[in-house]
N, C-alpha and C. Protein backbone atom coordinates (compact mmCIF):
# COMPACT_ATOMS: atom_id res chain seq x y z
N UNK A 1 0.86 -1.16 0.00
CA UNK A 1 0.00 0.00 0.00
C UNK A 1 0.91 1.23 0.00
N UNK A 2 0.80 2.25 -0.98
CA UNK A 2 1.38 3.58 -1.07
C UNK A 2 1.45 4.43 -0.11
N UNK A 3 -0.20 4.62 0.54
CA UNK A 3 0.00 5.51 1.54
C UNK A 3 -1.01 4.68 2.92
N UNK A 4 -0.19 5.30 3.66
CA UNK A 4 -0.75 4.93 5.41
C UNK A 4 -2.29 5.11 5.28
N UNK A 5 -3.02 4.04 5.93
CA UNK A 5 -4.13 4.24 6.07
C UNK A 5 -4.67 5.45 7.39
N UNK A 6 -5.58 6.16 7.54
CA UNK A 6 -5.73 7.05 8.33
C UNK A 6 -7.10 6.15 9.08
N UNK A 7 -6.96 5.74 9.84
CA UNK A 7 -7.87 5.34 10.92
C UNK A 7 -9.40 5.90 11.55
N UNK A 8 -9.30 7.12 11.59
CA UNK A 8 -9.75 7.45 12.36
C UNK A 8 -10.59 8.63 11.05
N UNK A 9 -12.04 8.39 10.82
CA UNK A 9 -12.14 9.83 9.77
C UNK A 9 -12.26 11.43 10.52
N UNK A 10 -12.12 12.16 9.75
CA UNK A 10 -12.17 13.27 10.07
C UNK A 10 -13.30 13.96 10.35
N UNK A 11 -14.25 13.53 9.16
CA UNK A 11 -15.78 14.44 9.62
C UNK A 11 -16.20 13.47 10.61
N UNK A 12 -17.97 13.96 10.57
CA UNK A 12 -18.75 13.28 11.23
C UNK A 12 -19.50 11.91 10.09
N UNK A 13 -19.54 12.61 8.85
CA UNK A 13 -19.79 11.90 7.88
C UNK A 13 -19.27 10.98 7.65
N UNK A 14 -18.27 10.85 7.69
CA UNK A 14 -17.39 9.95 7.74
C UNK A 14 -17.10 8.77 9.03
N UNK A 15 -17.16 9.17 10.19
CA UNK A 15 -17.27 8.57 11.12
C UNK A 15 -18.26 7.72 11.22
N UNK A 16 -19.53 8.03 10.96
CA UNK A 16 -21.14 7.59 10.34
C UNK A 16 -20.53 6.82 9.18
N UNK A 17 -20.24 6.90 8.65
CA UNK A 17 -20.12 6.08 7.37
C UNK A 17 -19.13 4.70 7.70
N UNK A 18 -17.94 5.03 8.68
CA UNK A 18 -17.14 4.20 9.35
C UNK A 18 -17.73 3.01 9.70
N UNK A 19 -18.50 3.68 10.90
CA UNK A 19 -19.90 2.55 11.74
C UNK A 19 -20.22 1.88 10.86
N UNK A 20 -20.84 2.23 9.98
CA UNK A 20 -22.09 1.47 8.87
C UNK A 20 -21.37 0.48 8.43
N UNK A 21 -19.86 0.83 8.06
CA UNK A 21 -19.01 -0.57 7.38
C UNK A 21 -18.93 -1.25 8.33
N UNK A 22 -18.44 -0.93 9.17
CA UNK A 22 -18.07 -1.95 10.61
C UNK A 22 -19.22 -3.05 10.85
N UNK A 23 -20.06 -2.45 10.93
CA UNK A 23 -21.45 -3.15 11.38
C UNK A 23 -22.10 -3.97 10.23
N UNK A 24 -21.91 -3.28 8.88
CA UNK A 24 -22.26 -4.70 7.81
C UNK A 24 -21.28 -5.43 7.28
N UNK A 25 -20.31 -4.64 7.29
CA UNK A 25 -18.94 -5.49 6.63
C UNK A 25 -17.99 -6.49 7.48
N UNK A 26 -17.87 -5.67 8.60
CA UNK A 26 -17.46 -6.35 9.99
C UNK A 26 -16.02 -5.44 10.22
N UNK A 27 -15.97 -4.52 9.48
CA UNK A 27 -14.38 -3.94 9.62
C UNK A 27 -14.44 -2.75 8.71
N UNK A 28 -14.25 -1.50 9.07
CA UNK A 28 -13.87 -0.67 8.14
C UNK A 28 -12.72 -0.74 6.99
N UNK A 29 -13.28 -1.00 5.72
CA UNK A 29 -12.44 -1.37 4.68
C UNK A 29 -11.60 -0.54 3.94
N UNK A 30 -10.56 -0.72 3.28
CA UNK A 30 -9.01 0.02 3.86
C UNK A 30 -9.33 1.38 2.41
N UNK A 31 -10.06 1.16 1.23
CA UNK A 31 -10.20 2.11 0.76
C UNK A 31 -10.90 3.10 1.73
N UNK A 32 -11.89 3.24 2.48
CA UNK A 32 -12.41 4.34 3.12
C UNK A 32 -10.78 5.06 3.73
N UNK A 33 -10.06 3.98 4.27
CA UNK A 33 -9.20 4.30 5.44
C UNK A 33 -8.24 5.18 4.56
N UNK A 34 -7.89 5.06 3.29
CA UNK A 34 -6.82 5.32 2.76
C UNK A 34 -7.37 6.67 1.75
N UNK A 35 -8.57 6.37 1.22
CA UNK A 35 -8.99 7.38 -0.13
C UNK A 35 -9.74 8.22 1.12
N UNK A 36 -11.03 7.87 1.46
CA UNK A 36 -11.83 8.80 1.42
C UNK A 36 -12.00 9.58 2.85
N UNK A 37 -10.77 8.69 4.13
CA UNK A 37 -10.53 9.80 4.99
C UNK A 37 -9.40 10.69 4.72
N UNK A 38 -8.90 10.82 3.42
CA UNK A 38 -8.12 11.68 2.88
C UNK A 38 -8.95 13.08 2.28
N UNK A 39 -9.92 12.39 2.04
CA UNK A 39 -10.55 12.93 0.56
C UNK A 39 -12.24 13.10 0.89
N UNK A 40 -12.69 13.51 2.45
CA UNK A 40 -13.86 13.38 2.70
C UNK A 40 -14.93 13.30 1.51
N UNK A 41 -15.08 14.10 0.85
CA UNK A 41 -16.31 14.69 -0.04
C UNK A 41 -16.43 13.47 -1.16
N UNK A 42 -15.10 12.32 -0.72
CA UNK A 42 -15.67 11.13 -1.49
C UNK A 42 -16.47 10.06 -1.29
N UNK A 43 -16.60 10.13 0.48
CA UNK A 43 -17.54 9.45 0.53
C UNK A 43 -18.59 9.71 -0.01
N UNK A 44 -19.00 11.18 -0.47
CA UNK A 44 -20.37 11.42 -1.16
C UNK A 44 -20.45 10.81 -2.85
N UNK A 45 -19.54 10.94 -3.05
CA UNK A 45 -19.19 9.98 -4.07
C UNK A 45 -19.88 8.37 -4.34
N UNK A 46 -18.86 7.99 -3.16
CA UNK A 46 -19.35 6.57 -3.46
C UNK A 46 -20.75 6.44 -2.91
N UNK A 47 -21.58 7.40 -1.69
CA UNK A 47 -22.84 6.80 -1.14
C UNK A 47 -24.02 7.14 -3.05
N UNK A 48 -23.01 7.84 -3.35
CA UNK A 48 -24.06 8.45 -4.81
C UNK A 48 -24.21 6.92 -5.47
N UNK A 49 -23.07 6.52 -5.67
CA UNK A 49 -22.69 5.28 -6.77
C UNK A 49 -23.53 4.13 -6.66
N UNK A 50 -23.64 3.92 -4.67
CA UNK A 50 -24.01 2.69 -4.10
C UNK A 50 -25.47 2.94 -3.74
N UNK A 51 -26.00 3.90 -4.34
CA UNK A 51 -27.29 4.36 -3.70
C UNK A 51 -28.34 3.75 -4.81
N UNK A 52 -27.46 3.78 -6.00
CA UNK A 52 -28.49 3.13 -7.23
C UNK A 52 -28.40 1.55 -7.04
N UNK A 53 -27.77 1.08 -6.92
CA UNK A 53 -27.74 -0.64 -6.62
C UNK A 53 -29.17 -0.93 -6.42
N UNK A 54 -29.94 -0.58 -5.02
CA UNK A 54 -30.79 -1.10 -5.03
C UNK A 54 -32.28 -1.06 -6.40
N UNK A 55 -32.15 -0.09 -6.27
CA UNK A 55 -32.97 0.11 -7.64
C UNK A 55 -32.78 -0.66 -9.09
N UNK A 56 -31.45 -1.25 -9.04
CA UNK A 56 -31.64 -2.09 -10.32
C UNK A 56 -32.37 -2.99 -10.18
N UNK A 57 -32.78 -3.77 -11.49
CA UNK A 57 -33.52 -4.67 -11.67
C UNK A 57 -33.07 -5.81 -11.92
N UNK A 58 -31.43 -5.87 -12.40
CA UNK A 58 -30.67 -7.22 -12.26
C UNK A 58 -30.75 -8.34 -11.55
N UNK A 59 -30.65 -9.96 -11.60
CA UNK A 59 -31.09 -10.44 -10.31
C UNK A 59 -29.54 -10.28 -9.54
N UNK A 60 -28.93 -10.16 -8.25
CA UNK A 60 -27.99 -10.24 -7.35
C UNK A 60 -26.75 -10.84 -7.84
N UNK A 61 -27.38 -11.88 -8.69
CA UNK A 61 -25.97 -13.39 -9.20
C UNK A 61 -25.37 -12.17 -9.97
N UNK A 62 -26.44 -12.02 -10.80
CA UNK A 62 -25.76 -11.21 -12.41
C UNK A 62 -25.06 -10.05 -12.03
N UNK A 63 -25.36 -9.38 -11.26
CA UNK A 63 -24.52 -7.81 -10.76
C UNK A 63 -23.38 -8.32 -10.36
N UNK A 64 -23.49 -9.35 -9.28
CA UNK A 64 -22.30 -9.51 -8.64
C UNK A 64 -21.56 -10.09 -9.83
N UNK A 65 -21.38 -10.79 -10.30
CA UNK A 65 -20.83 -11.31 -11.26
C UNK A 65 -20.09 -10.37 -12.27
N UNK A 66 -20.95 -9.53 -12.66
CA UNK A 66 -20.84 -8.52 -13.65
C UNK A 66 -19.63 -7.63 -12.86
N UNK A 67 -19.74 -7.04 -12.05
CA UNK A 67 -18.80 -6.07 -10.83
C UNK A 67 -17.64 -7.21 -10.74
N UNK A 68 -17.76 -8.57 -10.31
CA UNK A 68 -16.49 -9.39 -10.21
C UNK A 68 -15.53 -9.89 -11.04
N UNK A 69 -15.38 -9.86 -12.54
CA UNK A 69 -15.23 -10.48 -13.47
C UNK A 69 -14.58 -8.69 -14.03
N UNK A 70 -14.60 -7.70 -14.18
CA UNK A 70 -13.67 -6.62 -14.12
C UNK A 70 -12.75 -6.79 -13.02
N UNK A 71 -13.14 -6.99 -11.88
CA UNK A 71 -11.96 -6.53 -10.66
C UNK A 71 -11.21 -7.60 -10.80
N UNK A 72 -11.40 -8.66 -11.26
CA UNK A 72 -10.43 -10.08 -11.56
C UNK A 72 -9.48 -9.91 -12.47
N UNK A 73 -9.90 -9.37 -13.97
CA UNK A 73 -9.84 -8.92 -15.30
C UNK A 73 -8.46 -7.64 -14.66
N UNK A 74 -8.84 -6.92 -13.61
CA UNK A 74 -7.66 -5.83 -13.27
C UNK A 74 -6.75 -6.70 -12.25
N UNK A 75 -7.39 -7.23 -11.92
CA UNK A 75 -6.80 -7.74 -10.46
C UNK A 75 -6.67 -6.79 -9.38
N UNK A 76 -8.15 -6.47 -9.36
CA UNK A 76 -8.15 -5.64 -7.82
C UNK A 76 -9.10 -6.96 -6.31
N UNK A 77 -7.21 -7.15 -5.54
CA UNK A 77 -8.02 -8.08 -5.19
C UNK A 77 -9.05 -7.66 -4.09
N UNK A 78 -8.88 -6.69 -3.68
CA UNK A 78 -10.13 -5.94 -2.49
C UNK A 78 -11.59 -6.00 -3.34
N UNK A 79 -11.07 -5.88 -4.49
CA UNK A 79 -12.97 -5.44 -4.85
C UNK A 79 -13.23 -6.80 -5.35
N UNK A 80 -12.25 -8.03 -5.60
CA UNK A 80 -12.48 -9.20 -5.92
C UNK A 80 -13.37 -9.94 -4.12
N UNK A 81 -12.78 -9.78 -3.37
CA UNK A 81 -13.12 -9.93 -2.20
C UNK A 81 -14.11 -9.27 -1.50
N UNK A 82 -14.60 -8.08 -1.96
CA UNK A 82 -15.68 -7.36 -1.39
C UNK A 82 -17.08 -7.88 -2.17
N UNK A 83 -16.77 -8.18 -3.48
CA UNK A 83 -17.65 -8.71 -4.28
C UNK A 83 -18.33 -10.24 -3.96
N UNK A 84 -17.49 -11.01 -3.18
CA UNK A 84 -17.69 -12.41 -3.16
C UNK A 84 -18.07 -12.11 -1.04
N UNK A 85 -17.78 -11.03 -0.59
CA UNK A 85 -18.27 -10.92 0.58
C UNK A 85 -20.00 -10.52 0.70
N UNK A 86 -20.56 -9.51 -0.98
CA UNK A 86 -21.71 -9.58 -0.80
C UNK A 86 -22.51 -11.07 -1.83
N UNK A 87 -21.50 -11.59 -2.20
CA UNK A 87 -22.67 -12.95 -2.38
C UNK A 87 -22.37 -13.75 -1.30
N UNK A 88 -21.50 -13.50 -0.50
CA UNK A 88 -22.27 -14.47 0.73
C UNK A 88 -23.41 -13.56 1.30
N UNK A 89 -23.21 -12.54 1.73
CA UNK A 89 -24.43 -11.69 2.11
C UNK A 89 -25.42 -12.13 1.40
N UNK A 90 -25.91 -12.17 0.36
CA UNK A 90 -27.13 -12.63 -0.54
C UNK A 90 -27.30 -13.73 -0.48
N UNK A 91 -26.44 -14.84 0.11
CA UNK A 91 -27.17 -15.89 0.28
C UNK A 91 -27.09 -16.64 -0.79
N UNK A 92 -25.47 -16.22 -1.86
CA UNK A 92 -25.31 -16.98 -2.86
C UNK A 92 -24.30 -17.60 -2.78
N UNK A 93 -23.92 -19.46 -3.34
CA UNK A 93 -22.75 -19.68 -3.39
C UNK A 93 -21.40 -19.24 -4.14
N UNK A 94 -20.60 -19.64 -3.63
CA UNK A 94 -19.54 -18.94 -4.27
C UNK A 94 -18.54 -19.74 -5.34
N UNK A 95 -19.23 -20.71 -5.70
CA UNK A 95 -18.76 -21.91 -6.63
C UNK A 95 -18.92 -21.15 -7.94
N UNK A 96 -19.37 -20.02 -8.53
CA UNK A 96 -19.60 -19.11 -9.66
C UNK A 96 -18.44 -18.21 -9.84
N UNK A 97 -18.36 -17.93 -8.61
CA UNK A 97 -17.31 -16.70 -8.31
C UNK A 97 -16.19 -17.03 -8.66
N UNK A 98 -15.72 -18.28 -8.04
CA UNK A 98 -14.42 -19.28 -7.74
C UNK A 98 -13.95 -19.49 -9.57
N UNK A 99 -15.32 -19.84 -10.03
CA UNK A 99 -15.08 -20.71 -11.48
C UNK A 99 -15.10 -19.04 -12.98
N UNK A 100 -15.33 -18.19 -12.32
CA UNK A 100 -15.20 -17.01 -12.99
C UNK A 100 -14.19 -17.16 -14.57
N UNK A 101 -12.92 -17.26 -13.86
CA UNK A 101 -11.80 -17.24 -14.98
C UNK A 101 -12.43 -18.58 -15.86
N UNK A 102 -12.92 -19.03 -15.76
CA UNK A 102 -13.64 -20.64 -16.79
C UNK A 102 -14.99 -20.33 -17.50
N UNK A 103 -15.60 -18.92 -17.44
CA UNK A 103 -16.93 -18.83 -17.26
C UNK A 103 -17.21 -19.31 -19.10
N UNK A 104 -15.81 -19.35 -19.70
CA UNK A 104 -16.49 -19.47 -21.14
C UNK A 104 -16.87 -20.93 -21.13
N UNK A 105 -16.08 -21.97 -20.68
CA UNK A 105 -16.39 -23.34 -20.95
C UNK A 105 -16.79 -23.57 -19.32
N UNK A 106 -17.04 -23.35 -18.71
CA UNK A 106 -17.64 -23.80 -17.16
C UNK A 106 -19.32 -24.05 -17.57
N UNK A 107 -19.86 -25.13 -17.29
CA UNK A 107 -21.18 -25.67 -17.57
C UNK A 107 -21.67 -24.99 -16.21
N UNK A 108 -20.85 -23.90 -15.44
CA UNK A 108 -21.85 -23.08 -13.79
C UNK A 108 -22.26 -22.14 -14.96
N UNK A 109 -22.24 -21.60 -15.93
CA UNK A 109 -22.83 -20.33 -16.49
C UNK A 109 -23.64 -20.84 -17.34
N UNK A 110 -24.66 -19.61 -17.67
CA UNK A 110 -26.05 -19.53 -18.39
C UNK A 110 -25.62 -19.23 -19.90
N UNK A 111 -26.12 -19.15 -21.05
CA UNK A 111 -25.80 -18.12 -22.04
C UNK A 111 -25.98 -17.12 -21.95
N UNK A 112 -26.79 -16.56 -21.41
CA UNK A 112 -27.59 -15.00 -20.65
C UNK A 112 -26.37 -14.76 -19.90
N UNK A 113 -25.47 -15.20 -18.90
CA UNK A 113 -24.32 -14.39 -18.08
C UNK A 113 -23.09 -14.78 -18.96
N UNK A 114 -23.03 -15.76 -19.66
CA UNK A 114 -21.76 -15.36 -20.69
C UNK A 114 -21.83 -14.48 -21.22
N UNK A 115 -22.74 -14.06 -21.72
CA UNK A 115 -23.21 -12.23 -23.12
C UNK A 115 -23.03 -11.82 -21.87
N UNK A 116 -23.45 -11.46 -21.01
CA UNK A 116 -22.95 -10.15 -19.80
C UNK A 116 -21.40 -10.20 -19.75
N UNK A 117 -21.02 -11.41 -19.53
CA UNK A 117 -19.63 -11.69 -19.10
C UNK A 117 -18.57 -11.42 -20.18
N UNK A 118 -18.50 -11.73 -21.63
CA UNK A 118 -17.81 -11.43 -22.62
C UNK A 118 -18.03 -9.81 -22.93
N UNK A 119 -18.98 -9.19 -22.58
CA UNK A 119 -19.35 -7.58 -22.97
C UNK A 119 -18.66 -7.02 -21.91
N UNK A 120 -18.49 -7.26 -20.24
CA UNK A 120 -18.06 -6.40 -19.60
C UNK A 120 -16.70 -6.88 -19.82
N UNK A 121 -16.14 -7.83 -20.00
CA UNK A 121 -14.41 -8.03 -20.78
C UNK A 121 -14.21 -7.48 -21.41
N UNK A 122 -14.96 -7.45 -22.71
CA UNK A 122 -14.27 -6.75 -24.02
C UNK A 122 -14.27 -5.16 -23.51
N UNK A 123 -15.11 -4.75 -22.96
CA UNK A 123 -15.51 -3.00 -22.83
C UNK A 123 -14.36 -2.61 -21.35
N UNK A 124 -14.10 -3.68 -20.12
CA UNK A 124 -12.84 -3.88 -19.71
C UNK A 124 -11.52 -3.72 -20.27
N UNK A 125 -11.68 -4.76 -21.00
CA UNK A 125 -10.13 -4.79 -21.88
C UNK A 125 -9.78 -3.35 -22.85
N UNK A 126 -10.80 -3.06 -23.44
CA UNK A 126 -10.26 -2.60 -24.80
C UNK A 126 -11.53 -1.05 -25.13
N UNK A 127 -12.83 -0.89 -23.63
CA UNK A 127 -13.22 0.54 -23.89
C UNK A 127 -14.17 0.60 -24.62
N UNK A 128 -14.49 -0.44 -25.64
CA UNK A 128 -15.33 -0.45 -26.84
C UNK A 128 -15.94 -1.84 -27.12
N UNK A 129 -16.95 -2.26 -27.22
CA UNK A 129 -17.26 -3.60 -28.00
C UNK A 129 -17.99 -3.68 -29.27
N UNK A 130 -17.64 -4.89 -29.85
CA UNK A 130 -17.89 -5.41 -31.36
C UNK A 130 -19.46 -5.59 -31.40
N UNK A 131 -19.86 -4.96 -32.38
CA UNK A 131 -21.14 -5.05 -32.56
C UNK A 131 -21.71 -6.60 -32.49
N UNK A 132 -20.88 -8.09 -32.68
CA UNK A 132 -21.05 -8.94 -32.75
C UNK A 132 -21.40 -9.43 -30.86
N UNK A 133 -20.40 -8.86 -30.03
CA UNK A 133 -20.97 -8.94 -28.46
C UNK A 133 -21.93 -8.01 -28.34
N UNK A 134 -22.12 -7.08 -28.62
CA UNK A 134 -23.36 -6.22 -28.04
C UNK A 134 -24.68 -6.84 -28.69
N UNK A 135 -24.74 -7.70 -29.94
CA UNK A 135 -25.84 -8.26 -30.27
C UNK A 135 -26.10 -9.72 -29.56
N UNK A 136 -25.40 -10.43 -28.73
CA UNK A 136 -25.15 -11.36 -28.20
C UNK A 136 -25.42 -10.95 -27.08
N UNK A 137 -25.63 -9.42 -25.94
CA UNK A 137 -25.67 -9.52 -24.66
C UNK A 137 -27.27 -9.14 -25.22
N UNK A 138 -28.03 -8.45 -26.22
CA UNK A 138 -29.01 -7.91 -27.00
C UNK A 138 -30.04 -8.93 -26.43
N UNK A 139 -29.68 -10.15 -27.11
CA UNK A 139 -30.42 -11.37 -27.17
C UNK A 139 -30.71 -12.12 -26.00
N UNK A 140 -29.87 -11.62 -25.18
CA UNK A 140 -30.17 -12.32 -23.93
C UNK A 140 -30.93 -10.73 -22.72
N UNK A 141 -30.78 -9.45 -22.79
CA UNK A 141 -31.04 -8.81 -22.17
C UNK A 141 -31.72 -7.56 -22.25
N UNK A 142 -32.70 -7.02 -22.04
CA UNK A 142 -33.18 -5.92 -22.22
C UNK A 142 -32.38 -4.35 -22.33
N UNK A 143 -33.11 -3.47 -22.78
CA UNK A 143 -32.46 -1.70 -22.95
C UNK A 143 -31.82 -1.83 -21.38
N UNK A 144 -32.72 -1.57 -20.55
CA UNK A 144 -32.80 -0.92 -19.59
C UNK A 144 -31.24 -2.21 -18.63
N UNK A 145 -31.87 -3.74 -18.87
CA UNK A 145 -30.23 -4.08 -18.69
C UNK A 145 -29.40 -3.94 -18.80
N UNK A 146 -29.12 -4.27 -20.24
CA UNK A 146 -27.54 -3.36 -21.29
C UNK A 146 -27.11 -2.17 -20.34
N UNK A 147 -28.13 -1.24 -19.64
CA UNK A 147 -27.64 -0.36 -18.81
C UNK A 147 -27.14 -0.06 -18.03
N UNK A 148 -27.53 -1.04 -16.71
CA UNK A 148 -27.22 -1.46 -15.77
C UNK A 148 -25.90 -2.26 -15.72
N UNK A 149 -25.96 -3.14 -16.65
CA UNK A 149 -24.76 -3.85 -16.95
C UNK A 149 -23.32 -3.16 -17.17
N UNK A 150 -23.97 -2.05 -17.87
CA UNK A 150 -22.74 -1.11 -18.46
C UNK A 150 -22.15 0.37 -17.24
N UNK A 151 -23.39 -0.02 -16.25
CA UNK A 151 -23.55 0.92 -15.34
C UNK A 151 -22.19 0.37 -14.54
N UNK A 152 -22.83 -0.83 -13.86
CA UNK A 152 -22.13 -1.60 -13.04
C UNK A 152 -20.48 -1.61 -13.68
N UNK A 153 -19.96 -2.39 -14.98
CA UNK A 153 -19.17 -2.47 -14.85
C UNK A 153 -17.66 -1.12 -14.88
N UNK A 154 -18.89 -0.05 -15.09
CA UNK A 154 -18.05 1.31 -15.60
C UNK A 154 -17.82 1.52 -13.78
N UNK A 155 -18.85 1.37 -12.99
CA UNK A 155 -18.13 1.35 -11.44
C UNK A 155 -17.00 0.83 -10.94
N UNK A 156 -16.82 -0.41 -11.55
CA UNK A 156 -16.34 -1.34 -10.42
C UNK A 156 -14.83 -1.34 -11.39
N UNK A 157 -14.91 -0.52 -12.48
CA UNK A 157 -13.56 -0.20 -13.05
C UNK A 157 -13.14 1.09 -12.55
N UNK A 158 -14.14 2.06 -12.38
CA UNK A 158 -13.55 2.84 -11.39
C UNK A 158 -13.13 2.57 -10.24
N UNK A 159 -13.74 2.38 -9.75
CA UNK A 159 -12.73 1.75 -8.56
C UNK A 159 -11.53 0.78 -8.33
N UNK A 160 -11.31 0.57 -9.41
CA UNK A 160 -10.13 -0.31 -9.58
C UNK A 160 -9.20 0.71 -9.98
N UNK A 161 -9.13 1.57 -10.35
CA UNK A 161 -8.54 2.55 -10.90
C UNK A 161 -8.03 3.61 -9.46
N UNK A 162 -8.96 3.17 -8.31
CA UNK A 162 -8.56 3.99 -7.48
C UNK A 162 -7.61 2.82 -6.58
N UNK A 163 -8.15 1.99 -6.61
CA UNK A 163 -7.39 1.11 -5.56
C UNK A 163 -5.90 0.48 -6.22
N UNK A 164 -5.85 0.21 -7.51
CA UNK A 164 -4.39 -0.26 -7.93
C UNK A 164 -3.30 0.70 -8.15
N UNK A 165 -3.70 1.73 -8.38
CA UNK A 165 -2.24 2.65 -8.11
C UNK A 165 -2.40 3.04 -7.16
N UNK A 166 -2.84 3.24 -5.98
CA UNK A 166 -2.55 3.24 -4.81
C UNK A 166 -2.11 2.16 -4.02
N UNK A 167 -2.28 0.94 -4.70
CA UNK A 167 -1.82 -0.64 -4.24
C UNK A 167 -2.31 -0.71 -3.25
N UNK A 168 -4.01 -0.69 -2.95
CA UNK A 168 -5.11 -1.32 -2.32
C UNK A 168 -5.05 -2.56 -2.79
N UNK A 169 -4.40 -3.57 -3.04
CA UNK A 169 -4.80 -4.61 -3.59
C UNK A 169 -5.10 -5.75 -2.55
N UNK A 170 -4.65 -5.70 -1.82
CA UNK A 170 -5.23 -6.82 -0.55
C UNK A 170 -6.56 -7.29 -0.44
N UNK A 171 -6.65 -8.06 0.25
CA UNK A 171 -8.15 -8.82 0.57
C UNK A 171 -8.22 -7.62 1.59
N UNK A 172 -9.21 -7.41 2.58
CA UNK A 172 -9.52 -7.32 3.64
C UNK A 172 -10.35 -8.35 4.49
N UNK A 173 -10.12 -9.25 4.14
CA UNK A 173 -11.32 -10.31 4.63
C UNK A 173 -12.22 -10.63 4.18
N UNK A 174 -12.68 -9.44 3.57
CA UNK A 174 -14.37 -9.37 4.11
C UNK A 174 -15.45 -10.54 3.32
N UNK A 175 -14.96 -11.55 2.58
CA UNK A 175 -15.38 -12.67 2.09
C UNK A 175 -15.21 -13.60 3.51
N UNK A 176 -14.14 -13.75 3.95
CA UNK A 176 -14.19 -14.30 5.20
C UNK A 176 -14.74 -14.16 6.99
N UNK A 177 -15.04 -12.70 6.84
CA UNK A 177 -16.14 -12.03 7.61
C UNK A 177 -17.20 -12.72 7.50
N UNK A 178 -17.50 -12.67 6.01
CA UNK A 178 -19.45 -13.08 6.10
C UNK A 178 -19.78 -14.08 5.88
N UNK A 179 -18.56 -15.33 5.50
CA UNK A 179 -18.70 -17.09 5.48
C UNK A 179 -19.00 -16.91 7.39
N UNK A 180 -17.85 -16.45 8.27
CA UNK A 180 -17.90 -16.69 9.45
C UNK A 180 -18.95 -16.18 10.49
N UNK A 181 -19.90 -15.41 10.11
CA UNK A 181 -21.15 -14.30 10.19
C UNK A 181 -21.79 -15.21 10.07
N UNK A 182 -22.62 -16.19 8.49
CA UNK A 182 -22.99 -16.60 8.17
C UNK A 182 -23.69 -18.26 9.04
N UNK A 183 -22.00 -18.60 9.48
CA UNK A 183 -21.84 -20.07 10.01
C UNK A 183 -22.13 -20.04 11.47
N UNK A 184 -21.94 -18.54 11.97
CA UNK A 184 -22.59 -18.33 12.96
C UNK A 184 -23.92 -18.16 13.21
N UNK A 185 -24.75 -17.79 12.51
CA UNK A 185 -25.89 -17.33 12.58
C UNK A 185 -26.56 -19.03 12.18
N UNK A 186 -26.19 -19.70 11.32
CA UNK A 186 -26.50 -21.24 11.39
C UNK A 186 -26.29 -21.89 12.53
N UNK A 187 -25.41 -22.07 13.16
CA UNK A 187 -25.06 -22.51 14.60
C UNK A 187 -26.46 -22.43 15.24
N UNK A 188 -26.36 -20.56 15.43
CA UNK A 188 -27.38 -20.37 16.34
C UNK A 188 -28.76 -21.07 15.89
N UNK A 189 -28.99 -21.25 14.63
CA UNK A 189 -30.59 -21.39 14.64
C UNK A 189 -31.09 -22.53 15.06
């Protein structure tokens, strides 16, 4: 990591925003610690970014997927790990996640999340896609998808963009937070 993480945020906004990770994530995660108690006015940033999530219409698999398969593609491994921390949150396995790099010949994918999956690569890799993938994600997905899809993965490349030259690249756990969250809350029932 480039620069020292700052612990402690500065506003109140931030402090509030601290909590909130702590309490769903299980740990304040090291981009807040490093970008945005540097850089307060980014948390408004990201609550902007993360505020539309719920409103999509994607089902959970496909977003996550879509968001995970760039941060792999960069190798950001925090957002590879934050991504597979909210499909345990959702209550999804992670045998999709795991098999990602295979998704072209892996019999775990649909044809519907390969066209997602080859469109957010190519537009990953190279910025632009071939009219031959955009008629292929076409066929499997609606306007208002294509959107979302393109929404999502233009995020989760931004943020890769913030976390690898700053060499955020670490896990923080937080995949291992919410298996152990998870196995707890089974115990108990």
């Amino acid at each position: 990591m480039r620069l020292e993480p700052i612990d402690r945020a500065p506003t109140l906004k931030g402090r509030i925003a601290s909590w909130m990770m702590k309490r769903q994530l299980g740990k304040v995660i090291t981009p807040a610690r490093v970008v945005y108690n540097r850089v307060p006015a980014a948390y408004d940033v990201a609550y902007a970014l993360i505020k539309v999530l719920p409103k999509l219409t994607l089902d959970a698999q496909t977003r996550l997927l879509v968001q995970t398969w760039p941060a792999m593609i960069n190798s950001c491994h925090f957002c590879v790990d934050i991504a597979k921390a909210q499909a345990v949150m959702a209550g999804l396995g992670l045998e999709k996640f795991e098999a990602l790099p295979q998704w072209r010949t892996s019999v775990l994918f649909s044809d519907r999340e390969r066209a997602a999956l080859a469109y957010v690569e190519e537009a990953t890799r190279h910025k632009k896609v071939a009219d031959a993938t955009f008629e292929a994600l076409r066929k499997h997905f609606d306007e208002r998808e294509i959107v979302e899809i393109t929404y999502l993965n233009a995020i989760e490349n931004f943020y890769n963009l913030i976390n690898i030259p700053l060499e955020i690249e670490e896990s923080d756990g937080l995949c291992a937070i919410q298996q152990e969250r998870r196995a707890g809350r089974r115990a108990h029932a």
